[in-house]
Protein backbone atom coordinates (compact mmCIF):
# COMPACT_ATOMS: atom_id res chain seq x y z
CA UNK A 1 29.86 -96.75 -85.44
CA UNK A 2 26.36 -95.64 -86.98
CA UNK A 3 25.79 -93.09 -89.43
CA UNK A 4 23.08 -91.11 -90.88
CA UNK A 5 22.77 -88.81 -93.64
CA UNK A 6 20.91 -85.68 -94.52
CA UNK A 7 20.73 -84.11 -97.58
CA UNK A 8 17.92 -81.48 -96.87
CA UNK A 9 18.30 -78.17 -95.26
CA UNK A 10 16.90 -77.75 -91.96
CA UNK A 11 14.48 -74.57 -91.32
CA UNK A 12 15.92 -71.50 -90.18
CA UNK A 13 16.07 -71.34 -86.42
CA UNK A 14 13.53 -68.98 -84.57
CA UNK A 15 16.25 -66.56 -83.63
CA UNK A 16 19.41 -65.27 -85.44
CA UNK A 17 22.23 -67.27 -85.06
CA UNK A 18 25.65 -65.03 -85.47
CA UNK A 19 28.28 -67.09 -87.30
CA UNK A 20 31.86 -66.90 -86.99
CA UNK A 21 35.16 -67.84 -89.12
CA UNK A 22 38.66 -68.51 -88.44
CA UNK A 23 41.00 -69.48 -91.25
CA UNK A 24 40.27 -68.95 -94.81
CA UNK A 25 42.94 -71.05 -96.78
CA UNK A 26 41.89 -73.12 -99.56
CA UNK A 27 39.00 -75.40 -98.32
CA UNK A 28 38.09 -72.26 -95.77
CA UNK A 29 37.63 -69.31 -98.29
CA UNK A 30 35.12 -71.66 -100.34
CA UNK A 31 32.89 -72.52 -97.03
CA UNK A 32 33.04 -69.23 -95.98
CA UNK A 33 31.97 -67.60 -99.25
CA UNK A 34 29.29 -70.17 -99.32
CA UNK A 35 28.07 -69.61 -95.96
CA UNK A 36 28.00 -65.84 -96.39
CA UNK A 37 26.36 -66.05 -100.41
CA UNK A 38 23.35 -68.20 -98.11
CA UNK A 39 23.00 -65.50 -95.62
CA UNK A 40 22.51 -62.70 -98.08
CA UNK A 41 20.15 -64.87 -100.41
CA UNK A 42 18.52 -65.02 -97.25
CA UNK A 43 18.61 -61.37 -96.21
CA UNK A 44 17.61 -60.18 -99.47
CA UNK A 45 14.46 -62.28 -99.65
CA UNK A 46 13.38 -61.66 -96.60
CA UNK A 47 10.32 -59.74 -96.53
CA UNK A 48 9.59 -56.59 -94.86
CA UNK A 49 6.22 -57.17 -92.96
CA UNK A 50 8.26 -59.83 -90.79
CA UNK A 51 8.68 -57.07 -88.36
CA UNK A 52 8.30 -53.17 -87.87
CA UNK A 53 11.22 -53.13 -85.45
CA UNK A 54 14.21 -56.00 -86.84
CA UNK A 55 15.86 -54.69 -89.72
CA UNK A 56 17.31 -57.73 -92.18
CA UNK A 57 20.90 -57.02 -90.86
CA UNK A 58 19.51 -58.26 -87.62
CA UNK A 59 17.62 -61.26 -88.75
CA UNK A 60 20.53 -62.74 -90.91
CA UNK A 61 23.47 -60.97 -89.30
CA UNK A 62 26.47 -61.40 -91.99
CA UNK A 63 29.19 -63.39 -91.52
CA UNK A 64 32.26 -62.09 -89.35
CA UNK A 65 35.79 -63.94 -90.17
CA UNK A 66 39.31 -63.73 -89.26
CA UNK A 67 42.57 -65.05 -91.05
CA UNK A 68 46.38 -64.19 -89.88
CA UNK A 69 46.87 -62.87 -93.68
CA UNK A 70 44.04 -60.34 -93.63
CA UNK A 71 43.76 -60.30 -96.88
CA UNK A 72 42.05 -63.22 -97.45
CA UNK A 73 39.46 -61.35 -96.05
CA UNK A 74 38.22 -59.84 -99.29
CA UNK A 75 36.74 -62.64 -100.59
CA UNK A 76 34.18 -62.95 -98.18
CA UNK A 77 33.90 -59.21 -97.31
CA UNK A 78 33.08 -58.61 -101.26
CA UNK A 79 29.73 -60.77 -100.58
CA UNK A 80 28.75 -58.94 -97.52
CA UNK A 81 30.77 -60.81 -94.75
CA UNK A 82 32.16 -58.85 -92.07
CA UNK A 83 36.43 -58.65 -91.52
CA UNK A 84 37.55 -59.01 -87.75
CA UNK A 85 40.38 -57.68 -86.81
CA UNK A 86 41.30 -60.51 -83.65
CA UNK A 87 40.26 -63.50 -83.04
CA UNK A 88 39.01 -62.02 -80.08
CA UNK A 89 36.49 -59.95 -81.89
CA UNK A 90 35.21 -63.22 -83.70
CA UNK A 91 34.71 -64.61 -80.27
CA UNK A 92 32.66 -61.75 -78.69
CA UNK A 93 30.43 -61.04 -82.27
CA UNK A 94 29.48 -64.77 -82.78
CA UNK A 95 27.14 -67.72 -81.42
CA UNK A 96 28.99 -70.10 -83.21
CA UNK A 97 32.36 -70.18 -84.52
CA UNK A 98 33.74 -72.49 -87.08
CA UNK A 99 37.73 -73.42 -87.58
CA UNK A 100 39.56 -74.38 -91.01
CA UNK A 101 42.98 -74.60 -89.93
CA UNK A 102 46.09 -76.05 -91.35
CA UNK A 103 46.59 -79.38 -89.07
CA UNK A 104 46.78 -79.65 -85.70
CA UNK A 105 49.12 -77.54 -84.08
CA UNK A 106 47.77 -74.34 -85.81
CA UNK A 107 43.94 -76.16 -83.73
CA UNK A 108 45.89 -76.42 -80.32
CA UNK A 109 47.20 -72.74 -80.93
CA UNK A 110 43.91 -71.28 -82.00
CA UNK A 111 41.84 -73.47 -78.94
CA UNK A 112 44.33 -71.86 -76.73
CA UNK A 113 43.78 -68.00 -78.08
CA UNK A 114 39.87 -68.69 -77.98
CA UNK A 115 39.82 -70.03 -74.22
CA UNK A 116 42.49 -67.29 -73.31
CA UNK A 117 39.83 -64.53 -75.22
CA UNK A 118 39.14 -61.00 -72.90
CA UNK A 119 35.36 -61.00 -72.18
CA UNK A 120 33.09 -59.29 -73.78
CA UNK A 121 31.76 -55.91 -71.69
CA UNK A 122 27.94 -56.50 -72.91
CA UNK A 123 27.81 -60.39 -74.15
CA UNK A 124 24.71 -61.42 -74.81
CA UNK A 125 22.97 -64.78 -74.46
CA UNK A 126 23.35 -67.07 -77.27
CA UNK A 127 19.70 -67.74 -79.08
CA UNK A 128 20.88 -71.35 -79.12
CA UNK A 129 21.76 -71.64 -75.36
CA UNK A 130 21.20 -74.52 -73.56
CA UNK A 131 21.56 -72.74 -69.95
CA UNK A 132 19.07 -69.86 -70.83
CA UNK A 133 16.77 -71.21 -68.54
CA UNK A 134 19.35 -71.88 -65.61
CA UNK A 135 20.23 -69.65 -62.91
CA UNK A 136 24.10 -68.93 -63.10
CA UNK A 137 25.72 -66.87 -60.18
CA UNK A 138 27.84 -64.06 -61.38
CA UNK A 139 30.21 -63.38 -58.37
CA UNK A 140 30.40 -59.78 -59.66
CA UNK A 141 32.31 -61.19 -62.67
CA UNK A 142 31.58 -61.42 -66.45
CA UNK A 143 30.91 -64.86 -67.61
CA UNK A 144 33.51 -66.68 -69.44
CA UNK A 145 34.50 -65.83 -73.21
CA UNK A 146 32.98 -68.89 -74.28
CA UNK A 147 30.27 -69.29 -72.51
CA UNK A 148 27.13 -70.58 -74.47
CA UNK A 149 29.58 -70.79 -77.45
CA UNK A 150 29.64 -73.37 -80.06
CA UNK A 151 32.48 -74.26 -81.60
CA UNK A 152 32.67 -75.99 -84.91
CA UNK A 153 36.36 -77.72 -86.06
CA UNK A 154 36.29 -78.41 -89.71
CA UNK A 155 40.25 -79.35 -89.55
CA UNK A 156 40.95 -82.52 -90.45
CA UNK A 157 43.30 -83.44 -87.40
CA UNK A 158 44.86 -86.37 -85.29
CA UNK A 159 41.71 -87.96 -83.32
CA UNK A 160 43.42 -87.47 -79.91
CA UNK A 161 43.74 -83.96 -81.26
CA UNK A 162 39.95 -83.15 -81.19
CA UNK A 163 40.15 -84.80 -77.85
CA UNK A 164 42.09 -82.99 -76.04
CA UNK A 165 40.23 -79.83 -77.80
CA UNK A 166 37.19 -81.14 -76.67
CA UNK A 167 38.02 -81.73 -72.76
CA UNK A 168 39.75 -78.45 -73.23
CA UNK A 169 36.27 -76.74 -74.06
CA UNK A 170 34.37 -78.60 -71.85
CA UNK A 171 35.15 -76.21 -68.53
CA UNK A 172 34.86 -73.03 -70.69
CA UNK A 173 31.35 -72.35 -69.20
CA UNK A 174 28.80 -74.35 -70.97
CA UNK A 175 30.92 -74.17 -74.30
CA UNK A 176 29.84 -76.46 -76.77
CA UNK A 177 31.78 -78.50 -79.52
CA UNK A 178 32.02 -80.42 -82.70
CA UNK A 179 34.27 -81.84 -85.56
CA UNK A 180 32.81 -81.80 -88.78
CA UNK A 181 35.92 -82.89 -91.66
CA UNK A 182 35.03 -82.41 -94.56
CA UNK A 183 35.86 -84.57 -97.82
CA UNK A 184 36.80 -83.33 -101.10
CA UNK A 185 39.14 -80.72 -102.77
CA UNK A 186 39.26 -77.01 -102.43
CA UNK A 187 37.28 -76.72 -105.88
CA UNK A 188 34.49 -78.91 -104.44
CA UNK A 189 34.79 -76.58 -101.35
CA UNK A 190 34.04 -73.26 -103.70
CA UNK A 191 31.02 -75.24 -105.69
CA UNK A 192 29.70 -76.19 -102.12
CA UNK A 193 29.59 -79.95 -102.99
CA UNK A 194 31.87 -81.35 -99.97
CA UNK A 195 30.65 -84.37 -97.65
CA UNK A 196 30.48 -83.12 -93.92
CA UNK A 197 30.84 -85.87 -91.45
CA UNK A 198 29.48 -84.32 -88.34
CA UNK A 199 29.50 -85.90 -84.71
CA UNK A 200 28.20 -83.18 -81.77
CA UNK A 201 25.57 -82.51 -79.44
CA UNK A 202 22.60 -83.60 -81.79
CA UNK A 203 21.11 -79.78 -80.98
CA UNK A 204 24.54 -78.48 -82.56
CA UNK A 205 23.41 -80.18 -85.33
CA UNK A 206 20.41 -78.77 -85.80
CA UNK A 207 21.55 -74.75 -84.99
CA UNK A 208 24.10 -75.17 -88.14
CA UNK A 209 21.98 -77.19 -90.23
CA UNK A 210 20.66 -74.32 -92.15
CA UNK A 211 24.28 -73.33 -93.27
CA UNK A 212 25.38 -77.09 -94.60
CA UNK A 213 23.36 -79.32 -96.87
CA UNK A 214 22.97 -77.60 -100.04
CA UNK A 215 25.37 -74.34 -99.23
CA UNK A 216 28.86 -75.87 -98.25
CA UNK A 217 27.86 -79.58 -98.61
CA UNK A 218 25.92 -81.92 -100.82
CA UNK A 219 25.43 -84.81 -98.22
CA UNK A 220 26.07 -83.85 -93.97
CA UNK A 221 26.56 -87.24 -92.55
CA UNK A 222 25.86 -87.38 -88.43
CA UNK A 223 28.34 -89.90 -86.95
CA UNK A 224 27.26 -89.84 -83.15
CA UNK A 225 28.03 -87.56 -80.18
CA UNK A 226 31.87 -87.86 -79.96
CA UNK A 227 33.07 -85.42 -82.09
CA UNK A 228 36.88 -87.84 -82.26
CA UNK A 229 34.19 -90.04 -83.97
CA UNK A 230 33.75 -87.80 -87.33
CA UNK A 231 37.69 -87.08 -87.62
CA UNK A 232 38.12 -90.84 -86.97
CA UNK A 233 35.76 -91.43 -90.30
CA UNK A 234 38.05 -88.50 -92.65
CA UNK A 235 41.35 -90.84 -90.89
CA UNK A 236 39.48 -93.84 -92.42
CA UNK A 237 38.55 -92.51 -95.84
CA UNK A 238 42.51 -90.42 -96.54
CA UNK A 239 43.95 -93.91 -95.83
CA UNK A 240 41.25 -95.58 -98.11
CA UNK A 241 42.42 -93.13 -100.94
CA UNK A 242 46.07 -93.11 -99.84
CA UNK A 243 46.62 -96.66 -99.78
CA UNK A 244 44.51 -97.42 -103.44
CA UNK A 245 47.33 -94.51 -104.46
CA UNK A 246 50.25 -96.89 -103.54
CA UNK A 247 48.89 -99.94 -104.77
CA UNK A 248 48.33 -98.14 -108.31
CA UNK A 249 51.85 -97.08 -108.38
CA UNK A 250 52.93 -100.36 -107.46
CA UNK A 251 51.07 -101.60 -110.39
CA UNK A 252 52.40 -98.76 -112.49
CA UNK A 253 55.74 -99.65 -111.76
CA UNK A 254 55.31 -103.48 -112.01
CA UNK A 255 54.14 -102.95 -115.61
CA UNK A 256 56.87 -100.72 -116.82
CA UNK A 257 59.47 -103.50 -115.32
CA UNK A 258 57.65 -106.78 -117.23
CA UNK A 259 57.32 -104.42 -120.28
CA UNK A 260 53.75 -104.30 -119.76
CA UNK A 261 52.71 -100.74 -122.35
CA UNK A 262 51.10 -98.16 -119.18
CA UNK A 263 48.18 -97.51 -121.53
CA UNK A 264 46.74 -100.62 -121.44
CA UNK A 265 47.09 -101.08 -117.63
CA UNK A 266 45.32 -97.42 -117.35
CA UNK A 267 42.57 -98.75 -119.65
CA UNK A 268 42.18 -101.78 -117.52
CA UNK A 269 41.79 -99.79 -113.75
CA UNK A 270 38.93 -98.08 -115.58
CA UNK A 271 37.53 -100.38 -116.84
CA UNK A 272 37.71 -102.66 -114.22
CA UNK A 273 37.83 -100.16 -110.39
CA UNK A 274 36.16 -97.23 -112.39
CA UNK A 275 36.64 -93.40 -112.61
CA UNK A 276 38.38 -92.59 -109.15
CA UNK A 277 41.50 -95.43 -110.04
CA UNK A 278 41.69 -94.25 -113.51
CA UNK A 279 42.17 -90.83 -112.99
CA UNK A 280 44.84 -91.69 -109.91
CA UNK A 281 46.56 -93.13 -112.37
CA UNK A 282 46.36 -90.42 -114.60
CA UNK A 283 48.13 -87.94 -112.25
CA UNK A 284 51.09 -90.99 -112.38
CA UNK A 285 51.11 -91.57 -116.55
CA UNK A 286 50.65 -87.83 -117.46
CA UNK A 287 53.19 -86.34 -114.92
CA UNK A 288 51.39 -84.39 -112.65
CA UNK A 289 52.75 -86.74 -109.35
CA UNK A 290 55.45 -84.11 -110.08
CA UNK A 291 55.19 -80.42 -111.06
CA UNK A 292 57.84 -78.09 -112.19
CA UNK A 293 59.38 -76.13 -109.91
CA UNK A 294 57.44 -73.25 -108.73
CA UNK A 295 53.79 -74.76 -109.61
CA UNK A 296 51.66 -75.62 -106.66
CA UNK A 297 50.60 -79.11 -106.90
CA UNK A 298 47.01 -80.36 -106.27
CA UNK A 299 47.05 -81.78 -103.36
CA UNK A 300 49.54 -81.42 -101.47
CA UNK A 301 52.45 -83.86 -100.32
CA UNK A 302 52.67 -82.90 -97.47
CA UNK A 303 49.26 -82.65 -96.66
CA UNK A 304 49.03 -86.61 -97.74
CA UNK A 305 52.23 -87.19 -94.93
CA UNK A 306 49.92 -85.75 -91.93
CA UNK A 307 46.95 -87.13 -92.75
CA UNK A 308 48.17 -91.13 -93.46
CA UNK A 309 50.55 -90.45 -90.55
CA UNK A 310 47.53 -89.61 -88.51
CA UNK A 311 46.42 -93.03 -89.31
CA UNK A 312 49.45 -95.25 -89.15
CA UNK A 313 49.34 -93.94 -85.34
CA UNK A 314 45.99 -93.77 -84.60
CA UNK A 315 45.92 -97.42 -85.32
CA UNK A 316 49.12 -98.17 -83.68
CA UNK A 317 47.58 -96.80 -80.11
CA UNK A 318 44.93 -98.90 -80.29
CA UNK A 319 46.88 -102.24 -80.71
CA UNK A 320 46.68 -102.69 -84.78
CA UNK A 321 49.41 -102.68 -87.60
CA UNK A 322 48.17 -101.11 -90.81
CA UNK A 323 50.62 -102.77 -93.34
CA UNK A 324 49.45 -100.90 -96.11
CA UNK A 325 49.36 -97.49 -94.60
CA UNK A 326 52.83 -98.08 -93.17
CA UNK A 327 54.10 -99.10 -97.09
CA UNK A 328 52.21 -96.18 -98.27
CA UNK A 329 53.64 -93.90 -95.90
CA UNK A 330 57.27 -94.79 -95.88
CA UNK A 331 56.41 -94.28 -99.99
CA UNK A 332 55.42 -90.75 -99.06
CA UNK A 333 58.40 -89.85 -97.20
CA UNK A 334 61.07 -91.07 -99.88
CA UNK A 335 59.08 -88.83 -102.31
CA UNK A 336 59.56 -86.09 -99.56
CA UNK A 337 63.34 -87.00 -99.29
CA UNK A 338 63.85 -86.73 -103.07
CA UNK A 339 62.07 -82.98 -103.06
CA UNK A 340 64.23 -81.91 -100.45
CA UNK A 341 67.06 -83.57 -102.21
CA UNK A 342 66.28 -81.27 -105.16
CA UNK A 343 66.83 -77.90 -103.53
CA UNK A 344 69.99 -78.87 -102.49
CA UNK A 345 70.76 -79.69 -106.08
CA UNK A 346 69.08 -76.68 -107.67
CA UNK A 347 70.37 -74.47 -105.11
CA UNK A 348 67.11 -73.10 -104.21
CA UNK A 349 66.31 -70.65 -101.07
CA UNK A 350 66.47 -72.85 -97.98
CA UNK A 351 63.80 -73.87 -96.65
CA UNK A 352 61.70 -74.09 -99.52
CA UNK A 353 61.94 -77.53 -101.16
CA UNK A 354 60.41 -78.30 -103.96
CA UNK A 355 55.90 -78.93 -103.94
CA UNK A 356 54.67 -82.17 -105.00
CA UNK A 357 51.79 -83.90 -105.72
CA UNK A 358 50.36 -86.67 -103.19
CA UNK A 359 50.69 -89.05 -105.82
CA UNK A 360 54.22 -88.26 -106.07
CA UNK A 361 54.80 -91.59 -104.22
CA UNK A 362 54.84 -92.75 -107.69
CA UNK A 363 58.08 -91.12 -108.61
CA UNK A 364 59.56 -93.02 -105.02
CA UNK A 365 58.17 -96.24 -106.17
CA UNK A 366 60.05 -95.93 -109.51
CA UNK A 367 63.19 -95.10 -107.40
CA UNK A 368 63.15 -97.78 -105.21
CA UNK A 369 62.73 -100.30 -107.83
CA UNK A 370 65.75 -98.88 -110.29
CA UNK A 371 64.00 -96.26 -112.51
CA UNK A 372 64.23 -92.58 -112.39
CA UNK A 373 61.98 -90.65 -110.13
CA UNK A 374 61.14 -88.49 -112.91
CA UNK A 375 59.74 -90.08 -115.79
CA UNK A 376 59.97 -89.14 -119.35
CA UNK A 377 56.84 -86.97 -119.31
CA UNK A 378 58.52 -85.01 -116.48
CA UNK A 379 62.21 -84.88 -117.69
CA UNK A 380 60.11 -83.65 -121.17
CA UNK A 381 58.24 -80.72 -119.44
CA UNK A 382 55.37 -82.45 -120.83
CA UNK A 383 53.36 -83.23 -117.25
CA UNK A 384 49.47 -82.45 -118.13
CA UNK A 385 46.40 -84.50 -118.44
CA UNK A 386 45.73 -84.49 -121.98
CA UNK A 387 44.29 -82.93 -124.62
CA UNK A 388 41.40 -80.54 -124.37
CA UNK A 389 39.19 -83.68 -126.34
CA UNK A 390 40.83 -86.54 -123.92
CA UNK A 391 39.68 -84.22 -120.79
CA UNK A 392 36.04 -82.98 -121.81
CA UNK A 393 35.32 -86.96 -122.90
CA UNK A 394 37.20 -88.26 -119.53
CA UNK A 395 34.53 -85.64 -117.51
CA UNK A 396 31.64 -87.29 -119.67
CA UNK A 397 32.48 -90.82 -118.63
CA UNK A 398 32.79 -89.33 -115.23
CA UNK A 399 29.65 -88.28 -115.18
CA UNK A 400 27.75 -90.98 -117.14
CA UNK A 401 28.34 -92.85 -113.84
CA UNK A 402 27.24 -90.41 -111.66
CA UNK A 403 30.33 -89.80 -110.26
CA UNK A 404 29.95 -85.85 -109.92
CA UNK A 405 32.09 -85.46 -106.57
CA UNK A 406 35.42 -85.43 -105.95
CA UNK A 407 36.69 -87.21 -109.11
CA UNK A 408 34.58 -84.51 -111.28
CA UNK A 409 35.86 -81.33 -109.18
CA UNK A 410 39.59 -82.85 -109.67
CA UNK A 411 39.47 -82.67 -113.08
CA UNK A 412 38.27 -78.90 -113.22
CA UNK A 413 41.08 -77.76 -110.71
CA UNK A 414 43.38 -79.04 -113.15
CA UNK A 415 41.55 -77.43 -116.53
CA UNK A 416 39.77 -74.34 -114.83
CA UNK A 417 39.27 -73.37 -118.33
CA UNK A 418 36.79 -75.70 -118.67
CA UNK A 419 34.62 -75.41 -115.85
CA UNK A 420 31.84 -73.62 -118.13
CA UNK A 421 31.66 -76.43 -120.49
CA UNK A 422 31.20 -79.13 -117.96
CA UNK A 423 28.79 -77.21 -116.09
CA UNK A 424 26.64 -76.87 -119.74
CA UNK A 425 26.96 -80.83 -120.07
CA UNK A 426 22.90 -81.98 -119.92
């Protein structure tokens, strides 16, 4: 599988392109805001003797998005965007419309709603078509809801997933479609600093370019034509992360039963595998594998469950064992177990166990091998990453190495208090 990489933004196409949105939960409000922050930069640059006749609404129309809780709405609508009341009227207002769902059932659901859309009375051509110039017979009927369409899944999903969304697109007339995961954190996501692995119609490509690479992404990476190809890349890299996870709690745990002091083994994985191990680690040694009740984690458990799962199975259909994925995610279900174990204890309303972090494997690892899932920072209420002086010198070694991604952004959803002062760091 090639790749290539883009970091510059494309020019703006000859035609306005009207963008849609569907879901705006926490990667999806930061994309969206970015997306819509671009088009009225754009808009309110734009200079008047363009034309007599196309007002600046009309060259950069805003953006138009849709979420089931409406009002997650407001954060785009404050910068301009425009709140739809359907999907439906995302559909018939937009040339192309991207997806941030929640995993892959909410993508079958929402594939199904958009196929299943009412036409549009007056639909007009997409700029972007690639059928302009082809005669299509009408039959006295209105063309389908998707026809010309382009439809952009930034979900990160099972591959067979976008599969079966793809062939399910295919005979929507002439709709077009792409996956394009994106990696990093919801914080990255609001400072428009994600990696976008994109595989699509090259010409897809190119009609979105001038709302990626430097608005919601710092690097768009094209991975080919099959768009199971991109999600296939995001499988790759979560059980990359996932996997260096376990095997850092294994080591974690392996020190703390040889008597090895956890301090020095930290020291040593940053030294030695650099900023992105050290600060995995730190989630373990500080306690934030496992909040208190009632705090939302990082990144979520369960989130980590789908997306190694994905993986483990992904790799099973195609003939090959992943012995470290399958370790990592039997780790990730014992640390479910113990959560759900915990609102049975504490009595809590059913159905509502209790959130973990993804590194909360940790706390499973320690379990399995005779030591409390909770460790003494947690039983001690003490679970944080520091002092203020151990974080703002942790970000400077982050970024002496250049390392101003994911590992950076993780440390500011964490201390949001000190986003200003890493953002003044020369």
């Amino acid at each position: 599988m090639s790749t290539t990489t883009t970091t510059t933004t494309a020019p703006p196409p000859d035609l306005p392109v009207r963008l849609g949105w569907i879901g705006l939960g926490n990667m999806g409000i930061g994309m969206a805001r970015n997306i819509q922050k671009h088009i009225a930069a754009m808009s309110a640059t734009a200079t008047t003797t363009s034309t007599a006749t196309v007002t600046t609404a009309e060259m950069y129309p805003p953006l138009k998005v849709y979420n089931r809780t409406a009002s997650r709405c407001a954060g785009v609508e404050e910068l301009g965007g425009v709140r739809c009341e359907s999907v439906a009227q995302v559909v018939q207002g937009s040339d192309v419309v991207f997806l941030s769902l929640s995993d892959d059932a909410a993508v079958l659901e929402m594939v199904d709603q958009l196929v299943n859309t009412p036409p549009s009375s007056s639909q007009p051509e997409p700029p972007h078509s690639q059928s302009q110039s082809q005669s299509r017979p009408q039959h006295n009927n209105a063309p389908p809801p998707l026809h010309g369409k382009i439809i952009i899944d930034t979900t990160t999903v099972h591959p067979d997933t976008t599969v079966a969304v793809q062939q399910t697109l295919a005979g929507q007339g002439g709709a077009q479609f792409a996956a394009m995961p994106v990696f990093g954190p919801a914080p990255v996501a609001a400072a428009g600093q994600l990696i976008a692995a994109f595989a699509g119609p090259r010409h897809v490509l190119d009609v979105i370019s001038p709302f990626l690479g430097g608005v919601i992404a710092r690097e768009v990476m094209y991975v080919g034509e099959e768009p199971e190809k991109a999600v296939l890349l995001k499988t790759t890299s979560n059980l990359l992360t996932a996997t260096m996870t376990q095997a850092i709690a294994e080591a974690h745990v392996f020190a703390a039963k040889t008597g090895l002091p956890a301090s020095t083994l930290e020291r040593l994985l940053e030294l030695n595998l650099g900023p992105y191990a050290h600060l995995t680690s730190r989630r373990m040694t500080s306690g934030v594998y496992c909040p208190p009740a009632g705090e939302a984690p990082w990144s979520d458990l369960s989130l980590a469950l789908k997306d190694v799962g994905h993986g483990v199975d992904t790799a099973r259909r195609r003939g090959m064992r992943l012995r470290a994925g399958e370790a990592t995610l039997e780790s990730l279900r014992m640390a479910a177990r113990w959560a759900e174990h915990q609102q049975g204890q504490q009595g809590q309303e059913q159905g509502q166990s209790r959130r973990l972090d993804s590194s909360s494997l940790f706390g499973a690892v320690r379990e399995e091998n005779g030591l409390e899932f909770e460790s003494e920072v947690v039983k001690g209420g003490m679970a944080r990453w520091g002092k203020e002086g151990e974080v703002v010198s942790s970000l400077r070694d982050v970024l002496s190495v250049g390392c101003a991604g994911e590992i950076l952004w993780a440390w500011i959803y964490r201390y949001e208090s000190f986003v200003v002062v890493v953002v003044a760091m020369p």
